[in-house]
PDB file of N, CA and C in Angstrom:
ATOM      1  N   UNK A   1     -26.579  -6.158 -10.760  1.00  0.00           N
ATOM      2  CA  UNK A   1     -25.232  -6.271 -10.216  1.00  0.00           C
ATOM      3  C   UNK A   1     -24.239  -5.861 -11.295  1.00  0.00           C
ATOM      4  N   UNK A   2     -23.200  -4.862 -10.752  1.00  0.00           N
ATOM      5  CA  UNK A   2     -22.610  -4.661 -12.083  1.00  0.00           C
ATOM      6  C   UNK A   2     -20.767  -5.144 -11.284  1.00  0.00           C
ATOM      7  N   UNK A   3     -20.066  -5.671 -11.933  1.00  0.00           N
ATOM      8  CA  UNK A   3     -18.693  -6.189 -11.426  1.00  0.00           C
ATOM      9  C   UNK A   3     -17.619  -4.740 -12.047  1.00  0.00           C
ATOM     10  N   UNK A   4     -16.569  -4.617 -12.198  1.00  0.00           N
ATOM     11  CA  UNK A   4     -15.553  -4.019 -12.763  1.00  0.00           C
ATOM     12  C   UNK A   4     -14.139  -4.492 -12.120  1.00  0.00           C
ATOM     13  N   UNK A   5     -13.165  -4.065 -12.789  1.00  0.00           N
ATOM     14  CA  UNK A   5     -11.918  -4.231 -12.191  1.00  0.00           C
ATOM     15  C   UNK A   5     -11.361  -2.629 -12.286  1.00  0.00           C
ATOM     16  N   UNK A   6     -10.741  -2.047 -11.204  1.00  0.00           N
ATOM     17  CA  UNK A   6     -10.262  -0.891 -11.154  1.00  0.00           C
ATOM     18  C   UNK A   6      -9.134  -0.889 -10.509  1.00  0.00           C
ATOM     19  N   UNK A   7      -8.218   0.134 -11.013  1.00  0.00           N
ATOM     20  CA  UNK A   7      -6.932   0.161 -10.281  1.00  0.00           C
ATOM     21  C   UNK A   7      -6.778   1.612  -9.527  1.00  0.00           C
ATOM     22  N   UNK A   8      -6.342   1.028  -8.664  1.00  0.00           N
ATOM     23  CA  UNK A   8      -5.980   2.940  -7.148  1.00  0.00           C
ATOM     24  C   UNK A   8      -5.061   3.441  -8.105  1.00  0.00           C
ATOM     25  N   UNK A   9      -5.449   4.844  -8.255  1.00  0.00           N
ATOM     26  CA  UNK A   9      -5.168   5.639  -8.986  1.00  0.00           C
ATOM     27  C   UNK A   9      -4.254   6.849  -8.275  1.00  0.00           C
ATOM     28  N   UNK A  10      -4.861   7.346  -7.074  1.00  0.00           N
ATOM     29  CA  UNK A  10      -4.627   7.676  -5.958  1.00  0.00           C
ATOM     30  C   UNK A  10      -3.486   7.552  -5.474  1.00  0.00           C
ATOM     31  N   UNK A  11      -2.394   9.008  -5.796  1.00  0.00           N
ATOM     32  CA  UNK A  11      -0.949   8.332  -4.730  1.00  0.00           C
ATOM     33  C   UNK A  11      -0.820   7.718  -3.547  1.00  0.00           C
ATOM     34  N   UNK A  12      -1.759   8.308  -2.900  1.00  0.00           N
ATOM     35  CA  UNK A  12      -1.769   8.008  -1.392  1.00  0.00           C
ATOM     36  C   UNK A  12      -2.825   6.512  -1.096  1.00  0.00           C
ATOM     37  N   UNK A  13      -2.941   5.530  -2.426  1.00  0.00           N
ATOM     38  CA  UNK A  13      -3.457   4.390  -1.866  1.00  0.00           C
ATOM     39  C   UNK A  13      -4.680   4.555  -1.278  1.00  0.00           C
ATOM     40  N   UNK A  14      -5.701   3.590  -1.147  1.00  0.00           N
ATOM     41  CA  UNK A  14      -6.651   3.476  -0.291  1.00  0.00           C
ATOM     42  C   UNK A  14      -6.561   3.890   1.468  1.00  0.00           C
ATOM     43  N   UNK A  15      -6.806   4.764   1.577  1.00  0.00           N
ATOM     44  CA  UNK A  15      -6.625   5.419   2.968  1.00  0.00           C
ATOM     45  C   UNK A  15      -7.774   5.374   3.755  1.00  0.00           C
ATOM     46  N   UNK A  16      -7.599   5.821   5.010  1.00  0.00           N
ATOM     47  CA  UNK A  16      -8.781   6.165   5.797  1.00  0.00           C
ATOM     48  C   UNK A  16     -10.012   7.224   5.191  1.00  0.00           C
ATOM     49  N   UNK A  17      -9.414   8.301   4.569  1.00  0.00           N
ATOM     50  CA  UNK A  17     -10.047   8.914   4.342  1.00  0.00           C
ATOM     51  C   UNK A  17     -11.223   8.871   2.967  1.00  0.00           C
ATOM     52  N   UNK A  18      -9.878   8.031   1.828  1.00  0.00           N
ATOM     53  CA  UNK A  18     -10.870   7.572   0.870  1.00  0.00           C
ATOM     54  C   UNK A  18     -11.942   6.521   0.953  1.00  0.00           C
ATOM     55  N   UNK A  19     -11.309   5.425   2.174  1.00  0.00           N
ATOM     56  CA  UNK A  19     -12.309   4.489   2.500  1.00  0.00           C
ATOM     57  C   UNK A  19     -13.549   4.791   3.000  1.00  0.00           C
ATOM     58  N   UNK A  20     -13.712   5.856   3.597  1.00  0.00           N
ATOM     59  CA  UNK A  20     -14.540   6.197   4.225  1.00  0.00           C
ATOM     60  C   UNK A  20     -15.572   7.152   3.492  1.00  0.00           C
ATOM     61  N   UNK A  21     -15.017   7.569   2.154  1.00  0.00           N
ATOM     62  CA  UNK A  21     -15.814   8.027   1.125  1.00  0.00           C
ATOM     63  C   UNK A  21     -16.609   7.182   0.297  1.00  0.00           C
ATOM     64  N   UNK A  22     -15.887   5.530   0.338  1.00  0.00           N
ATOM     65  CA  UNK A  22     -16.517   4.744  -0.250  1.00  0.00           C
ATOM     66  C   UNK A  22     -17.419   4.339   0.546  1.00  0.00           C
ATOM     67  N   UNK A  23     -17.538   4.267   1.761  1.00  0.00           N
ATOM     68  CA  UNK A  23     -18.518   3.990   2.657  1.00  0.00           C
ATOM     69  C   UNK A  23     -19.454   4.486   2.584  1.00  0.00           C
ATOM     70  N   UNK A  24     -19.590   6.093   2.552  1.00  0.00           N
ATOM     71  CA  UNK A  24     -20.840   6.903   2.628  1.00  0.00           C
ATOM     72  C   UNK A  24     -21.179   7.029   1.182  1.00  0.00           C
ATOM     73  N   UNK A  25     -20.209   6.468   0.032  1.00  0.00           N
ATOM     74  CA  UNK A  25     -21.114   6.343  -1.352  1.00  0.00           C
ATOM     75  C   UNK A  25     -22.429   5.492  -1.202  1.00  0.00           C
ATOM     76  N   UNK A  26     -21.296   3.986  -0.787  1.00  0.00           N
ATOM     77  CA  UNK A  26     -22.216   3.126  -0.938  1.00  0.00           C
ATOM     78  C   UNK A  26     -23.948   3.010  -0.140  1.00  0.00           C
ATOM     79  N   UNK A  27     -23.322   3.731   1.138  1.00  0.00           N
ATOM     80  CA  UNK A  27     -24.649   3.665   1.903  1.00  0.00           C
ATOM     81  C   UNK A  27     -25.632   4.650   1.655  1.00  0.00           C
ATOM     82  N   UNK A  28     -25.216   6.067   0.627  1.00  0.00           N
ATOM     83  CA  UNK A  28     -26.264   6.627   0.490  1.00  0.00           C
ATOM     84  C   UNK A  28     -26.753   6.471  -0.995  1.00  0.00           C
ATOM     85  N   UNK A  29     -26.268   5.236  -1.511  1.00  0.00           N
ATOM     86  CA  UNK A  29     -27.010   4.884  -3.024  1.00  0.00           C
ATOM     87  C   UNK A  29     -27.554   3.609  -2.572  1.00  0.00           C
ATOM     88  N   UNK A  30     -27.346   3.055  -1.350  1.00  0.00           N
ATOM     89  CA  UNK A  30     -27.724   1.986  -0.732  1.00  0.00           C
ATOM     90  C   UNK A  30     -27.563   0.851  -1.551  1.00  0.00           C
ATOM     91  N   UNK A  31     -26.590   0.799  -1.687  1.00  0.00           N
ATOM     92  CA  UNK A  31     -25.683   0.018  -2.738  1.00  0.00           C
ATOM     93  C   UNK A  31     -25.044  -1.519  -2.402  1.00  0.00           C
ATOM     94  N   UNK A  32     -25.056  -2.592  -2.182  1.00  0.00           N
ATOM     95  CA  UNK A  32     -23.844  -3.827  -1.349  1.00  0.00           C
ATOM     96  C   UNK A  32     -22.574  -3.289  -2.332  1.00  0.00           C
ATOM     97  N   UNK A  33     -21.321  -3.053  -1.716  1.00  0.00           N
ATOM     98  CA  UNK A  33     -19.792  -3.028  -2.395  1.00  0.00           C
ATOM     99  C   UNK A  33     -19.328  -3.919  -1.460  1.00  0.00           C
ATOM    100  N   UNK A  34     -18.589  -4.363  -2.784  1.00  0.00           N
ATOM    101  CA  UNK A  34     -17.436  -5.668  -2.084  1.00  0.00           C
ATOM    102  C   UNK A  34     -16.025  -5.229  -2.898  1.00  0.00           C
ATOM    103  N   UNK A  35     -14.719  -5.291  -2.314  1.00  0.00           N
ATOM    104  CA  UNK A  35     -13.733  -4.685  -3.223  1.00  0.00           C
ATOM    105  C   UNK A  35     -13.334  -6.190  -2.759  1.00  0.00           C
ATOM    106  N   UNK A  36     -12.101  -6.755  -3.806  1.00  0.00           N
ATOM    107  CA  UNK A  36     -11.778  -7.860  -3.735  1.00  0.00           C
ATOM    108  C   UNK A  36     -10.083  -7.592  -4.254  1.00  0.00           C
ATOM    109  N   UNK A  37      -8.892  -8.338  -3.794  1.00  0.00           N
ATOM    110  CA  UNK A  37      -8.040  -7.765  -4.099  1.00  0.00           C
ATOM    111  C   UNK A  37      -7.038  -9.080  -4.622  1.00  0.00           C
ATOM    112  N   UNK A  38      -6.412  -9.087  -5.384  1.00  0.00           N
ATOM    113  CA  UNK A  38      -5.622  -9.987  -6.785  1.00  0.00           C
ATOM    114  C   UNK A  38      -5.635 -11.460  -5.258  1.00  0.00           C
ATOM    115  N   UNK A  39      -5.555 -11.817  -4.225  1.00  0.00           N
ATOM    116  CA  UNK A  39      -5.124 -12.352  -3.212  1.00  0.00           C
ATOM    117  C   UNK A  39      -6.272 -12.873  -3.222  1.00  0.00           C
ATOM    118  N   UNK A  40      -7.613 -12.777  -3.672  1.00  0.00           N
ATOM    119  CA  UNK A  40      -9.004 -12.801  -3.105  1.00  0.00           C
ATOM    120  C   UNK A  40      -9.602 -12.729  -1.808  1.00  0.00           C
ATOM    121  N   UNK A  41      -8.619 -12.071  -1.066  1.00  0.00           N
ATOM    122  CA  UNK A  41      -9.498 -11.038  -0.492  1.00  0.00           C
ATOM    123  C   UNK A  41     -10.741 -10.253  -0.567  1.00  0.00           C
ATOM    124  N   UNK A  42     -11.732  -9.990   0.223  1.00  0.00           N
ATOM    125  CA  UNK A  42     -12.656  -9.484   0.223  1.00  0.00           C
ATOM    126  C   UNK A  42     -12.795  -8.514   0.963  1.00  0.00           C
ATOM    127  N   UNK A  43     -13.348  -7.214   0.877  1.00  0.00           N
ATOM    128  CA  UNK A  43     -14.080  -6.177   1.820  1.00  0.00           C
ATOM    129  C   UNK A  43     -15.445  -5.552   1.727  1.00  0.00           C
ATOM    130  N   UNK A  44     -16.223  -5.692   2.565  1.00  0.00           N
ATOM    131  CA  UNK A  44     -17.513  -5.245   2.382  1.00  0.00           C
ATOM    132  C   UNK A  44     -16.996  -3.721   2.766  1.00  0.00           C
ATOM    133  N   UNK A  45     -17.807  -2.766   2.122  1.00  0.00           N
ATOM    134  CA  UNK A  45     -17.750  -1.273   2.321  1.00  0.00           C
ATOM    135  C   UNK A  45     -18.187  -0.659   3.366  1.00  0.00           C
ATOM    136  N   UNK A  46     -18.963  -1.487   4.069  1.00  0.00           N
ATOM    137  CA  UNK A  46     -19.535  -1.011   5.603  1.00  0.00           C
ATOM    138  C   UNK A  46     -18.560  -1.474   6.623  1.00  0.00           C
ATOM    139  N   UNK A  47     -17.222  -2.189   6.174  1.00  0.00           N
ATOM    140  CA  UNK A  47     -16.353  -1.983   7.051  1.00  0.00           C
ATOM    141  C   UNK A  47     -14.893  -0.863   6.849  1.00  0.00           C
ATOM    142  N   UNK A  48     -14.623  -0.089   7.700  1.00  0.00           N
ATOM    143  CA  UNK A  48     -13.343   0.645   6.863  1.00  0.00           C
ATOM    144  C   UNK A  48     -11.961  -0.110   7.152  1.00  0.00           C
ATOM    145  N   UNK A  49     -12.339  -0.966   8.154  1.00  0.00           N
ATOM    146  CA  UNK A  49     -11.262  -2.012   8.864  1.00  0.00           C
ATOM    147  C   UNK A  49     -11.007  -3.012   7.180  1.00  0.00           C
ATOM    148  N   UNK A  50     -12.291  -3.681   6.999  1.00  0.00           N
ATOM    149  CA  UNK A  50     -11.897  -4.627   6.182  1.00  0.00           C
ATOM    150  C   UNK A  50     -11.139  -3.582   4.692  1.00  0.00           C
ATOM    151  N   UNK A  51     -11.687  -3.039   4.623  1.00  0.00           N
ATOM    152  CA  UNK A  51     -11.211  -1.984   3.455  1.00  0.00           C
ATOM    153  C   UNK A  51      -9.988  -1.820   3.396  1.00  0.00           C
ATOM    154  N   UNK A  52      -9.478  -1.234   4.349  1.00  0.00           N
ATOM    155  CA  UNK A  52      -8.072  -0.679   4.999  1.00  0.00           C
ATOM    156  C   UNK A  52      -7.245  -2.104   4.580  1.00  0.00           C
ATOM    157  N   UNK A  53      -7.678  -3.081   5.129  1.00  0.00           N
ATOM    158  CA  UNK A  53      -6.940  -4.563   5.438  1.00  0.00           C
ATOM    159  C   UNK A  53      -6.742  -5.191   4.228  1.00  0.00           C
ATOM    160  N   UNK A  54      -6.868  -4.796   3.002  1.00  0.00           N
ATOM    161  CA  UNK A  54      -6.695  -5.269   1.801  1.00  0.00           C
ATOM    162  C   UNK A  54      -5.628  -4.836   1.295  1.00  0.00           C
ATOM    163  N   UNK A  55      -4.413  -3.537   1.880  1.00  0.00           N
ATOM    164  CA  UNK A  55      -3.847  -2.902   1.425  1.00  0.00           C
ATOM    165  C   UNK A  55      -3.051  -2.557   0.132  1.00  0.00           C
ATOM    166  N   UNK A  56      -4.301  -1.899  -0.387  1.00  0.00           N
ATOM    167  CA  UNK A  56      -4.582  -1.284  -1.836  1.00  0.00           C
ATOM    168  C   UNK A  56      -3.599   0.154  -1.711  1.00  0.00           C
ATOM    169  N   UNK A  57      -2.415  -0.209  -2.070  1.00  0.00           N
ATOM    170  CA  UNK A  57      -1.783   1.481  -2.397  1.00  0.00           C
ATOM    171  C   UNK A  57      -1.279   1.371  -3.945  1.00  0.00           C
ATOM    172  N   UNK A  58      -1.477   2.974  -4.174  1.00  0.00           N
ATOM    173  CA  UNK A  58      -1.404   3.334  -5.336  1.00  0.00           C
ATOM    174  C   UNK A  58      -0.874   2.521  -6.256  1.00  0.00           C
ATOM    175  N   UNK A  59      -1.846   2.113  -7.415  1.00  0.00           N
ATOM    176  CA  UNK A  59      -1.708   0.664  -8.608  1.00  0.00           C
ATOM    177  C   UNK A  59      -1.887  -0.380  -8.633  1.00  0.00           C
ATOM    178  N   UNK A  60      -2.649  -0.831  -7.033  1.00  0.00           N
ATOM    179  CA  UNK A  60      -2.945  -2.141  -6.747  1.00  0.00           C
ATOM    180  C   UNK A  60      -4.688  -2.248  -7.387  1.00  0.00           C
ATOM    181  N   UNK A  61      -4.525  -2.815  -8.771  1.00  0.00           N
ATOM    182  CA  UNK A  61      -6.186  -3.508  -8.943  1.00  0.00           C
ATOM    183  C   UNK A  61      -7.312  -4.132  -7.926  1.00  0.00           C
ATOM    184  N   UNK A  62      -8.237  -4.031  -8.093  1.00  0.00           N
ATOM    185  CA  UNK A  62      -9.309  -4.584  -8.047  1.00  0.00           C
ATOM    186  C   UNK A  62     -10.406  -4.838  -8.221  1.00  0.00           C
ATOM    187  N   UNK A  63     -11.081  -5.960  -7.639  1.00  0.00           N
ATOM    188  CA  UNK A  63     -12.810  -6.212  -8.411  1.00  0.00           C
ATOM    189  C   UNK A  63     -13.596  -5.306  -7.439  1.00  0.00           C
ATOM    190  N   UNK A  64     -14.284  -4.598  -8.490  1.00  0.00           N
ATOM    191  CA  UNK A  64     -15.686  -3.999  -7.404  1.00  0.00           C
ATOM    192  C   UNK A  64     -16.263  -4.995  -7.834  1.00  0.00           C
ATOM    193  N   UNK A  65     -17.604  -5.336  -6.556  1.00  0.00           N
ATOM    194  CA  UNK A  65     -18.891  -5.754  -7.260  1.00  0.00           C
ATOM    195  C   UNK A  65     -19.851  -5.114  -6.528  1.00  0.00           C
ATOM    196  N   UNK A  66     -20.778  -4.315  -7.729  1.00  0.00           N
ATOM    197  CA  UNK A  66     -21.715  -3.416  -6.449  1.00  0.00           C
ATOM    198  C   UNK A  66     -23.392  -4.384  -6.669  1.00  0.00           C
ATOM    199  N   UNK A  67     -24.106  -4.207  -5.885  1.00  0.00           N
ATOM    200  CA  UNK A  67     -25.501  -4.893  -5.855  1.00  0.00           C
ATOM    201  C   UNK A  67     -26.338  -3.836  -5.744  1.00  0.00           C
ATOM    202  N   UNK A  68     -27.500  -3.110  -6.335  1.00  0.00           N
ATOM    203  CA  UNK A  68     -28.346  -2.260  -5.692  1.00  0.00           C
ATOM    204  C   UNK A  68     -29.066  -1.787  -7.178  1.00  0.00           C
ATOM    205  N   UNK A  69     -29.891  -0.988  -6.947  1.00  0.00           N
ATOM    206  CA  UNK A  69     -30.420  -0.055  -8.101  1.00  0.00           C
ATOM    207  C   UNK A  69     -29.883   0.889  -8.256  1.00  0.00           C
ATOM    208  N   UNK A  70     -28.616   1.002  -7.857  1.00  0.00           N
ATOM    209  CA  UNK A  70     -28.173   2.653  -8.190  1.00  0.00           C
ATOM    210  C   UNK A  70     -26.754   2.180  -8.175  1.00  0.00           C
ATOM    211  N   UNK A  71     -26.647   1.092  -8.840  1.00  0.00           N
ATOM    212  CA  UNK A  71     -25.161   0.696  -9.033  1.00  0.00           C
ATOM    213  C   UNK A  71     -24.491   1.228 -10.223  1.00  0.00           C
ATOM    214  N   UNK A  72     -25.044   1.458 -10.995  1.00  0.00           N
ATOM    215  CA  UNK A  72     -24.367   2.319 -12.197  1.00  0.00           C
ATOM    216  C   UNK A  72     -23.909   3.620 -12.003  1.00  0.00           C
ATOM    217  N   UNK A  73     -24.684   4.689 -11.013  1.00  0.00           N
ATOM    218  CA  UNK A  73     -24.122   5.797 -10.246  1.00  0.00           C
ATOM    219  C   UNK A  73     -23.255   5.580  -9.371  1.00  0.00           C
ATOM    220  N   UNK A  74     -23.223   4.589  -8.776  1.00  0.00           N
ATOM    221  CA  UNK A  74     -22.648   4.050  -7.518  1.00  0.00           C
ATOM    222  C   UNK A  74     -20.898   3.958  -7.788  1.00  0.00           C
ATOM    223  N   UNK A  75     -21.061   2.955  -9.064  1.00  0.00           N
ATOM    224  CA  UNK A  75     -19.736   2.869  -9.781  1.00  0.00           C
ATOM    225  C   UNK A  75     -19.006   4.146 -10.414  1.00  0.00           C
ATOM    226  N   UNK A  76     -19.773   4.795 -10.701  1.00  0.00           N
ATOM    227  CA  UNK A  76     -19.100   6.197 -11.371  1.00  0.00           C
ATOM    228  C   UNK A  76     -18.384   7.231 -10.091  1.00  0.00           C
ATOM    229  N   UNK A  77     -19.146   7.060  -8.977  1.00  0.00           N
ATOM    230  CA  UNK A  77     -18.518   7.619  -8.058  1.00  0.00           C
ATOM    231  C   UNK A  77     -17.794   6.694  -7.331  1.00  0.00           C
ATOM    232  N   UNK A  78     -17.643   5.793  -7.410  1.00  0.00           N
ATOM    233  CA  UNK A  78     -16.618   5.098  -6.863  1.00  0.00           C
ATOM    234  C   UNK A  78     -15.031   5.009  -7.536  1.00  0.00           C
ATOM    235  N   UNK A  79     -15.612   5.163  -9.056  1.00  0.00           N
ATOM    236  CA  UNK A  79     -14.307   5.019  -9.938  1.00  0.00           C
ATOM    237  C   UNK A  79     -13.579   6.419  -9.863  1.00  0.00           C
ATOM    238  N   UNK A  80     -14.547   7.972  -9.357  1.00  0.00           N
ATOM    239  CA  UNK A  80     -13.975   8.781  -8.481  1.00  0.00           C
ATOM    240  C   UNK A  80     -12.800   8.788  -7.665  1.00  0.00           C
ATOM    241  N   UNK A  81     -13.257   8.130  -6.612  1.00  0.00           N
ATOM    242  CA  UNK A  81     -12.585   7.567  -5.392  1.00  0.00           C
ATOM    243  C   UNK A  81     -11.115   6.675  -5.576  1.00  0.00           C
ATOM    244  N   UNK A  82     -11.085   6.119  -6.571  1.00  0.00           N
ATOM    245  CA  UNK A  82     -10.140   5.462  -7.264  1.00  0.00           C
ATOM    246  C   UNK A  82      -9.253   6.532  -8.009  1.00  0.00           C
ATOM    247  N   UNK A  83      -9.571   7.171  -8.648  1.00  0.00           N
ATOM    248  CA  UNK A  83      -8.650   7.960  -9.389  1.00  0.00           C
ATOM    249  C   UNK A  83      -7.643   8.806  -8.943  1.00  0.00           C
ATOM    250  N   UNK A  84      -8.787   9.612  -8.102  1.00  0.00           N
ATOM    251  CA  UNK A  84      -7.793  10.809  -7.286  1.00  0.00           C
ATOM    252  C   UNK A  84      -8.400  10.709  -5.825  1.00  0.00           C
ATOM    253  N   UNK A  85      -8.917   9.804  -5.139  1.00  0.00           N
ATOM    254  CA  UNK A  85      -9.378  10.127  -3.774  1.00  0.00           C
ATOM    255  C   UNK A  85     -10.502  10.984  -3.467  1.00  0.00           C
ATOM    256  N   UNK A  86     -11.274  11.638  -4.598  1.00  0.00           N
ATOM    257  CA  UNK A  86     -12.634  12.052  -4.249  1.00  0.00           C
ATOM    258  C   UNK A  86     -12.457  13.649  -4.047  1.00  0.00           C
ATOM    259  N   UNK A  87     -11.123  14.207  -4.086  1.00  0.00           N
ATOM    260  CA  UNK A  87     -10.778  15.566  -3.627  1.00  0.00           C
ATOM    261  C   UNK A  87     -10.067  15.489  -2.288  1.00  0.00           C
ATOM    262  N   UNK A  88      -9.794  14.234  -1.851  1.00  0.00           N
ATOM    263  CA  UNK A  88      -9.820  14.299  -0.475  1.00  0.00           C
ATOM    264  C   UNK A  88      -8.089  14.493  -0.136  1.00  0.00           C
TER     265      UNK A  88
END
């Protein structure tokens, strides 16, 4: 299990579109992500609802915590997703 704290980097905030990049990270490193937000809030990554519902726009921190064997890749592309949205 590896934890981090990361901040949306991303002008455009956690969106549909980036959420949904974190989705198909996590599920094809088959990964558990939970984003958690200063409120303690929680979102599992297999929801884009709960994701969305944390509303993370640009500079709002938070805890990842990923679970899996491929959480160290998992995180690197997630901290992707955080920075600039993945290209998206």
């Amino acid at each position: 299990m590896i934890t981090k704290h990361l901040t949306i980097r991303n002008p455009e905030g956690l969106h549909i579109r980036a959420a949904a990049r974190i989705r198909r990270i996590s599920l094809q490193q088959r990964c558990a992500v939970v984003l958690q937000n200063e409120s303690g809030e929680k979102a599992g990554t297999e929801s884009l609802i709960e994701m969305l519902s944390l509303g993370a726009v640009s500079g709002t921190p938070l805890h990842v915590t990923i679970m899996g064997d491929n959480a160290k890749s998992t995180l690197v592309m997630i901290e992707e997703v955080f920075e600039n949205g993945a290209g998206i």
